[in-house]
C-alpha atoms as a PDB file:
ATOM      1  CA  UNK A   1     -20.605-116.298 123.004  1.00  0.00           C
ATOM      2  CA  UNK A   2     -21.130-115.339 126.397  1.00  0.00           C
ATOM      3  CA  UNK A   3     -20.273-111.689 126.468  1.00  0.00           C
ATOM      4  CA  UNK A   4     -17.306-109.777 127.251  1.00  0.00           C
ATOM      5  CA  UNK A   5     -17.153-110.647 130.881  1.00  0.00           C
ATOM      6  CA  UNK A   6     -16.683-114.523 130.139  1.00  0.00           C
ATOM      7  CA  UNK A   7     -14.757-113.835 127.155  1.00  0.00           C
ATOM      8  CA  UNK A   8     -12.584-111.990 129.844  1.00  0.00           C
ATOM      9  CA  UNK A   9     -12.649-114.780 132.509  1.00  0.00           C
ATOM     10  CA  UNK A  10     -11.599-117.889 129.738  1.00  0.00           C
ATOM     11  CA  UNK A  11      -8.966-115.389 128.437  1.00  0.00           C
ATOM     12  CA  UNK A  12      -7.270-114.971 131.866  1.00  0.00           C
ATOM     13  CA  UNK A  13      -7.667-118.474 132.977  1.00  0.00           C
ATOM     14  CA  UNK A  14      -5.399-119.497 129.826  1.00  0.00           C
ATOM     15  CA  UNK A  15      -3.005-117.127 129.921  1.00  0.00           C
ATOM     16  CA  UNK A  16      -0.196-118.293 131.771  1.00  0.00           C
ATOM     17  CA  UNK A  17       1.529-115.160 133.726  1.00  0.00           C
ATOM     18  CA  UNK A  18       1.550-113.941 137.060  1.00  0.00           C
ATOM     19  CA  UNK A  19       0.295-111.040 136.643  1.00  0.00           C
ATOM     20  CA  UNK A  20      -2.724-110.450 134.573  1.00  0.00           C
ATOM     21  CA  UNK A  21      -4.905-107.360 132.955  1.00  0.00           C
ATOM     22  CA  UNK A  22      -6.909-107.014 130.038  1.00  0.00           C
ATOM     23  CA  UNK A  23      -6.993-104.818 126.723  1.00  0.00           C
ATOM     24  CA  UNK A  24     -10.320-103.499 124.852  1.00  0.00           C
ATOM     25  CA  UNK A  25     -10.227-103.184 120.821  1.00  0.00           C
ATOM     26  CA  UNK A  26     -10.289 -99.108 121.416  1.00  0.00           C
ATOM     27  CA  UNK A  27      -7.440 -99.009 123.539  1.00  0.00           C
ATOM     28  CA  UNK A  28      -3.490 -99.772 123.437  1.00  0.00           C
ATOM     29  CA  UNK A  29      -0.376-100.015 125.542  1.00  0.00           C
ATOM     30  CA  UNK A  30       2.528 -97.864 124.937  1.00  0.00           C
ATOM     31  CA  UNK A  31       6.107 -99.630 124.362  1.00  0.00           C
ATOM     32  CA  UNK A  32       7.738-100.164 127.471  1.00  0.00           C
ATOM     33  CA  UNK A  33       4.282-100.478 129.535  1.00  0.00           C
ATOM     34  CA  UNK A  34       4.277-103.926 130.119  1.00  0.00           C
ATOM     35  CA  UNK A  35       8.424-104.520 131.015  1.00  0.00           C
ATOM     36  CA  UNK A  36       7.994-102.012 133.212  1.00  0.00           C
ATOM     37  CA  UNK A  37       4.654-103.165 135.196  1.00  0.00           C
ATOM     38  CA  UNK A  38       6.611-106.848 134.928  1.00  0.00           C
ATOM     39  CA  UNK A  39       9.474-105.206 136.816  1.00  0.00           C
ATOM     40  CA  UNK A  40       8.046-103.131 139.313  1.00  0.00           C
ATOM     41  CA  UNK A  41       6.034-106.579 140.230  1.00  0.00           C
ATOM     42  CA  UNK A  42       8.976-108.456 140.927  1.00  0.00           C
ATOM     43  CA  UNK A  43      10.871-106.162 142.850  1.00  0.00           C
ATOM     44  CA  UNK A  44       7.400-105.255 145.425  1.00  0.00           C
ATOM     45  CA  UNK A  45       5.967-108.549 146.082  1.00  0.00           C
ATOM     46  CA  UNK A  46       3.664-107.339 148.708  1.00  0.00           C
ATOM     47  CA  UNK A  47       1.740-105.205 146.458  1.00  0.00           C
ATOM     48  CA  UNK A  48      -0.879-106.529 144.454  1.00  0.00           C
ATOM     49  CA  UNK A  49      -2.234-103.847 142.105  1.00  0.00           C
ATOM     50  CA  UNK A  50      -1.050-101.254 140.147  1.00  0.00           C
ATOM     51  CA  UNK A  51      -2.278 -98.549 138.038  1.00  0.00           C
ATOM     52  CA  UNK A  52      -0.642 -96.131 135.760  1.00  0.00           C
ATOM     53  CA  UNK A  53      -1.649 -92.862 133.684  1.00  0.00           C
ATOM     54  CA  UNK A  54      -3.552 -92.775 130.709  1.00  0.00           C
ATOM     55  CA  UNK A  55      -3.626 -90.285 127.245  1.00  0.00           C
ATOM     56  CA  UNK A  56      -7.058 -90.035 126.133  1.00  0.00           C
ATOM     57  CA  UNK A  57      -7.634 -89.551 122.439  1.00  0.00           C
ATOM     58  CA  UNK A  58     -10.332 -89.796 119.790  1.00  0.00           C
ATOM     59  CA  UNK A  59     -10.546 -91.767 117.168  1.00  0.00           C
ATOM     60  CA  UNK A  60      -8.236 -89.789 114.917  1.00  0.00           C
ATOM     61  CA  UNK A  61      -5.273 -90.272 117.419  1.00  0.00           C
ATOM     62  CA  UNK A  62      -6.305 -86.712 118.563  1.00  0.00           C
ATOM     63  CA  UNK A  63      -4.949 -85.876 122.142  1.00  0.00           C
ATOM     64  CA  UNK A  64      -7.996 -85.250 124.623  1.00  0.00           C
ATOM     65  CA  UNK A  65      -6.006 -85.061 127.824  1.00  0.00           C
ATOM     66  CA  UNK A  66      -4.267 -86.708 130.516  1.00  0.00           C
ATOM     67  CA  UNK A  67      -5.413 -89.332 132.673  1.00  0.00           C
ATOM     68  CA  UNK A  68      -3.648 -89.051 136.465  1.00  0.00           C
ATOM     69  CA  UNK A  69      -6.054 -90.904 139.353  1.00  0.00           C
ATOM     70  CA  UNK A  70      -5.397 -91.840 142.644  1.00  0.00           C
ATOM     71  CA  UNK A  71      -5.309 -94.445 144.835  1.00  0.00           C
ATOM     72  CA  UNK A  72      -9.004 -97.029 144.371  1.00  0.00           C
ATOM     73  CA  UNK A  73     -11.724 -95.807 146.845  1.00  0.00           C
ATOM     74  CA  UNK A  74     -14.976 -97.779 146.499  1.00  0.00           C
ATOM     75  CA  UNK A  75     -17.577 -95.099 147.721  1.00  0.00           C
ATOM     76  CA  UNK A  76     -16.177 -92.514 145.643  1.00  0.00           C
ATOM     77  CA  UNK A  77     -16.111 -94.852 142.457  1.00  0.00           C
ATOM     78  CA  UNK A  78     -19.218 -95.762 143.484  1.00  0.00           C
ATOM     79  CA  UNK A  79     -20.880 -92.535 143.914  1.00  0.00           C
ATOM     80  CA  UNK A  80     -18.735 -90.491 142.006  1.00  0.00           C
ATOM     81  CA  UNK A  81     -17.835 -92.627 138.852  1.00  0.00           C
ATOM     82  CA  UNK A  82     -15.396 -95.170 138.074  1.00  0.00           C
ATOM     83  CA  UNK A  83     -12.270 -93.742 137.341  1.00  0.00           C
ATOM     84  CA  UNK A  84      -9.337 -95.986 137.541  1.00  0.00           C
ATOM     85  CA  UNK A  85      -7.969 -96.328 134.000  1.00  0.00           C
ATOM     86  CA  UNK A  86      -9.058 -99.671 133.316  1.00  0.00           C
ATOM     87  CA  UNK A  87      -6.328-100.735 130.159  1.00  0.00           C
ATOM     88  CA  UNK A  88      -3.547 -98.966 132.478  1.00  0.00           C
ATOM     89  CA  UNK A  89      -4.372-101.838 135.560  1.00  0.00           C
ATOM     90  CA  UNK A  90      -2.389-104.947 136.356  1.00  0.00           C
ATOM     91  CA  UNK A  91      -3.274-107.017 139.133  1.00  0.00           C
ATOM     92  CA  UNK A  92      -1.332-110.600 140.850  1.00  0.00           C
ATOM     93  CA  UNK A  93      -3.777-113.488 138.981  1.00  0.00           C
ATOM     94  CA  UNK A  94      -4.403-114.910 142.383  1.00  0.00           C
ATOM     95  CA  UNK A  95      -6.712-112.119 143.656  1.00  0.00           C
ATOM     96  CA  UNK A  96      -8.453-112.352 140.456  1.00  0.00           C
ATOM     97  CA  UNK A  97      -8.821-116.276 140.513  1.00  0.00           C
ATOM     98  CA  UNK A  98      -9.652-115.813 144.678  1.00  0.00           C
ATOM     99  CA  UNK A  99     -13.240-114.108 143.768  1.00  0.00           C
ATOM    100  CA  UNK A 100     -13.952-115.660 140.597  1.00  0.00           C
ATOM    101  CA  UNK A 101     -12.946-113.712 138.141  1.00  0.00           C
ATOM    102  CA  UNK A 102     -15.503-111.341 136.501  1.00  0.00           C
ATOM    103  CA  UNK A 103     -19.094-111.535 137.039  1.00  0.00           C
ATOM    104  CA  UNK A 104     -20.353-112.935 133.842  1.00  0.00           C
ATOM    105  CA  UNK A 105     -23.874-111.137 134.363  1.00  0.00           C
ATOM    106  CA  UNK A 106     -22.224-107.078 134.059  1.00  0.00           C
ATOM    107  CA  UNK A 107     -22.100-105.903 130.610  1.00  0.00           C
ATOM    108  CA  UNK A 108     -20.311-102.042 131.293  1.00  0.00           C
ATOM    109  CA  UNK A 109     -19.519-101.954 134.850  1.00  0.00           C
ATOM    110  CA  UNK A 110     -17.438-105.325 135.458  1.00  0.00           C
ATOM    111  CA  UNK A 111     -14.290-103.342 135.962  1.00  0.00           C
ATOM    112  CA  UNK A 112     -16.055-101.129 138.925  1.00  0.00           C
ATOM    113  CA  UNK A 113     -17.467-104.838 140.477  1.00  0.00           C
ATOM    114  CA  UNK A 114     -14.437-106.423 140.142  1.00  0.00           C
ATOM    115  CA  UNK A 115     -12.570-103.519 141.959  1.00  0.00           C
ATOM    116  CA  UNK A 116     -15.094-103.321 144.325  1.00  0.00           C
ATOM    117  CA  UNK A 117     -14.789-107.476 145.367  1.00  0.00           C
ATOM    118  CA  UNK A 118     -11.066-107.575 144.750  1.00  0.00           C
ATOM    119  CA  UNK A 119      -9.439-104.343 146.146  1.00  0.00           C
ATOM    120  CA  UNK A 120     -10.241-104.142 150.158  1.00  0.00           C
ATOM    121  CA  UNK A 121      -7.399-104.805 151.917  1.00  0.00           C
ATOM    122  CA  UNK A 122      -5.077-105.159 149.116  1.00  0.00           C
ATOM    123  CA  UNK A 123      -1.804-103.000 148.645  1.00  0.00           C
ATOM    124  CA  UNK A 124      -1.729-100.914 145.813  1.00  0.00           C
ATOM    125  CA  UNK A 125       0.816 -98.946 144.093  1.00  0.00           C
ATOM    126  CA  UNK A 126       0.768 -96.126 141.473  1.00  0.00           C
ATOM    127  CA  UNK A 127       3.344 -96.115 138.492  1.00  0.00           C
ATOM    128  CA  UNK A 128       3.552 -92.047 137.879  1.00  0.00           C
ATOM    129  CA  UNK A 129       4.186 -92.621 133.901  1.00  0.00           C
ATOM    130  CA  UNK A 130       1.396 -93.132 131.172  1.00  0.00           C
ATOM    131  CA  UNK A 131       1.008 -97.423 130.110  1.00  0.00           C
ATOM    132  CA  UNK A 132      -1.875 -96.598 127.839  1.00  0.00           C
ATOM    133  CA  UNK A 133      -4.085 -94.684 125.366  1.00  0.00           C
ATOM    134  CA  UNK A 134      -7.667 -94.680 125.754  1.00  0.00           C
ATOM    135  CA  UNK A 135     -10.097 -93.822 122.856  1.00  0.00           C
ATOM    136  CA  UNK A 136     -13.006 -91.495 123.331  1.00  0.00           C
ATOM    137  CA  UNK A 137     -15.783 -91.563 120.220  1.00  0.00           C
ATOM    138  CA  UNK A 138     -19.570 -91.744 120.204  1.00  0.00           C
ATOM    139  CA  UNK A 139     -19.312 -95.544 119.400  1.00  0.00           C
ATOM    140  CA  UNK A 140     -17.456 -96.033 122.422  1.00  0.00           C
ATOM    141  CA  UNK A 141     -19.392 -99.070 124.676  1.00  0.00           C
ATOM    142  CA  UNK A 142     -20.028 -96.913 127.515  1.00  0.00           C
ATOM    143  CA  UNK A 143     -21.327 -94.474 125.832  1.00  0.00           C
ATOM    144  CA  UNK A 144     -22.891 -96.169 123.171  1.00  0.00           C
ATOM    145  CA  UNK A 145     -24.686 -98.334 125.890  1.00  0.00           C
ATOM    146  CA  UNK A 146     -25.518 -95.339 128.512  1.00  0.00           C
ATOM    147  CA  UNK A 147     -28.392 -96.324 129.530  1.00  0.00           C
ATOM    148  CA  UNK A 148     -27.437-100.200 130.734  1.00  0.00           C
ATOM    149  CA  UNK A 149     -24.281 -98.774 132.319  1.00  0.00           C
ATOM    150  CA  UNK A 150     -26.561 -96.147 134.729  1.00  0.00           C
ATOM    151  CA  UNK A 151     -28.569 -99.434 135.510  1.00  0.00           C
ATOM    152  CA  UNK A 152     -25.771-101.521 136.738  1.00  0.00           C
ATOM    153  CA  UNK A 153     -24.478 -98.629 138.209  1.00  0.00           C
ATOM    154  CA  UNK A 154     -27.846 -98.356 140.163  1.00  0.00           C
ATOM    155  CA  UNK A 155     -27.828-101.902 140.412  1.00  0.00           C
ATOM    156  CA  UNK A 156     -24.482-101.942 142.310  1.00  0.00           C
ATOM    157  CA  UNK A 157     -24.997 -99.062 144.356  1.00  0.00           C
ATOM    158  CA  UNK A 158     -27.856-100.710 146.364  1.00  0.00           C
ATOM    159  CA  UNK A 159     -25.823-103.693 146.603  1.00  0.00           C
ATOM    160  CA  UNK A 160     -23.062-101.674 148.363  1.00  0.00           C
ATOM    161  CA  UNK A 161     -25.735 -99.566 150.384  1.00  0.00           C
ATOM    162  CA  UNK A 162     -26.662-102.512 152.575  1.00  0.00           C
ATOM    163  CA  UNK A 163     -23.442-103.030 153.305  1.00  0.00           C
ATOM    164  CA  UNK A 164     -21.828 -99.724 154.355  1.00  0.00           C
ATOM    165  CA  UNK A 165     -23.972 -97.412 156.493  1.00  0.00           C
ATOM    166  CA  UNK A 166     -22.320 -94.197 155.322  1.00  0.00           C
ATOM    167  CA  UNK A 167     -23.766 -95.198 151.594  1.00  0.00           C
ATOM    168  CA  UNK A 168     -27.550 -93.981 152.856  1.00  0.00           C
ATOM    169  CA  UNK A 169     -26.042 -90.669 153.821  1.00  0.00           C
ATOM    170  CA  UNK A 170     -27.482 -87.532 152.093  1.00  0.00           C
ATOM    171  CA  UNK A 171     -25.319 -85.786 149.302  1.00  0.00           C
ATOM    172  CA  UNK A 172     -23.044 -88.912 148.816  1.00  0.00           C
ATOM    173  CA  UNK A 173     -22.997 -87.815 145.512  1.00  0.00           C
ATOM    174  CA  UNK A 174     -21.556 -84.783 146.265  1.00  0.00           C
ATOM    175  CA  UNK A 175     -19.287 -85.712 148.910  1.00  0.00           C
ATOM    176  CA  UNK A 176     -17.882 -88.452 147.118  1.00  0.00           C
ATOM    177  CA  UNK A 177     -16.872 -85.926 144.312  1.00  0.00           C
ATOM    178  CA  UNK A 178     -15.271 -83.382 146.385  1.00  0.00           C
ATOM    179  CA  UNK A 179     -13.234 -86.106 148.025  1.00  0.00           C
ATOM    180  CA  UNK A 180     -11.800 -87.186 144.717  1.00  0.00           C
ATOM    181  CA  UNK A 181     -11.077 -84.106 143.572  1.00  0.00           C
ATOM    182  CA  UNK A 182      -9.046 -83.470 146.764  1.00  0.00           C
ATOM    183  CA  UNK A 183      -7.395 -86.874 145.850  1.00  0.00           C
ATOM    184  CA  UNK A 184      -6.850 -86.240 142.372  1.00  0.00           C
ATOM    185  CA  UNK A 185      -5.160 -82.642 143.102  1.00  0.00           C
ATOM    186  CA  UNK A 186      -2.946 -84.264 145.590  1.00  0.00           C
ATOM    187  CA  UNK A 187      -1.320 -86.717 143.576  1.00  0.00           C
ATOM    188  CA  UNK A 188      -1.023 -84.017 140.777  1.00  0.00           C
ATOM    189  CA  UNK A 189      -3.798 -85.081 138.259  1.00  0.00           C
ATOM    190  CA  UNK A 190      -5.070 -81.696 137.511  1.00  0.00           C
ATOM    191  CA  UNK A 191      -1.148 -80.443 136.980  1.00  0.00           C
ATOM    192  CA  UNK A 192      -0.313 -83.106 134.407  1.00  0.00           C
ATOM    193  CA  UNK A 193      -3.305 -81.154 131.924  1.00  0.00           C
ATOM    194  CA  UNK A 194      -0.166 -78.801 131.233  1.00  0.00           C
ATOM    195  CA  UNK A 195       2.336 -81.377 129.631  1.00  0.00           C
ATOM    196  CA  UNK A 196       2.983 -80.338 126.628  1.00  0.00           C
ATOM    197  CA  UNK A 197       1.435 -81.229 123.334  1.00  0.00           C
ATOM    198  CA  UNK A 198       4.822 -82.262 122.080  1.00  0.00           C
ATOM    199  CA  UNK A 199       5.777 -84.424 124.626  1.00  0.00           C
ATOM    200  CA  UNK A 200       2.312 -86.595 124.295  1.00  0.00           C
ATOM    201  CA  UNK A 201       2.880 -86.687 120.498  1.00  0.00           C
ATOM    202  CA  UNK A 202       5.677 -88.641 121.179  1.00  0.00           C
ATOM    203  CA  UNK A 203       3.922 -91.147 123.021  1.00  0.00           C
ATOM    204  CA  UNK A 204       1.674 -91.889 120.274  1.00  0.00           C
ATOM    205  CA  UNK A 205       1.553 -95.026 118.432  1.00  0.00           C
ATOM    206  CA  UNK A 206       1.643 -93.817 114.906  1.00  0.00           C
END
């Protein structure tokens, strides 16, 4: 086939709802996810994205931790790392279809490009509940394929550079990951490491 990416794109462009997303083999929606990502849709028809929280386990189902971002900003997943919970994103399918889906050529970082082309000027919204689980393991693709994912990471980064004058500043880097931890304290990412074992056990497909 063609890869992921175009597997991706054809899978979208046949599906028939409004509002589209996609699901990796590792990963998996808890019950209620998509009703409730359905509803919030209808009832805020000016936004056009939306991300939820994330549990992060290995591959024994083992809870890892909890997985609260905020709000999309393209220099700090740039220059910081990509951190939007990809299987936890839902988007309206004619953003998607208005940039052409995917780029075909991006093996690990099509999520980051395709946030990077289809966010600016788009409302988002963040539902403050966990949609889905996201496996960790040493077979994972992005780790498993470290090396190709720094490259298009590289790759994309002096892409963006020529196109935003603040990305040739010394220690981006650095600032980039001091302003998302200020954003990720602020919309209480660091707090939700406290919920209780028992309460994510429940949450757990078993």
């Amino acid at each position: 086939d063609g890869g992921q990416s175009r597997a991706i794109n054809t899978g979208i462009k046949w599906a028939r709802g409004e509002v589209v997303g996609w699901l990796c083999s590792d990963d998996y929606l808890l019950p209620g996810a998509l009703s409730r990502v359905s509803d919030f849709f209808s009832k805020n028809e000016d936004v056009g994205f939306v991300w939820g929280d994330a549990l992060l386990v290995d591959e024994g189902e083992k809870f890892i931790s909890y997985k609260r971002e905020p709000k999309f900003r393209p220099f700090i997943a740039l220059f910081d790392h990509n951190y939007l919970p990809q299987p936890a994103c839902f988007w309206r399918r004619s953003l998607f279809n208005a940039i052409d889906g995917l780029d075909d050529e991006l093996t690990v970082t099509m999520d980051l490009d395709l946030w990077l082309r289809m966010l600016p000027g788009v409302k988002q919204a963040h539902l403050p509940f966990p949609l889905a689980v996201m496996r960790q393991h040493p077979e994972q693709k992005v780790q498993r394929l470290a090396s190709e994912l720094q490259l298009e990471i590289e790759a994309l980064r002096s892409r963006y550079r020529k196109k935003h004058y603040f990305a040739r500043m010394p220690m981006i880097g650095r600032l980039a990951r001091i302003c998302r931890i200020v954003d990720k304290f602020l919309v209480g990412g660091y707090a939700r490491r406290l919920a209780s074992m028992q309460n994510i056990d429940s949450m757990l497909l078993k």
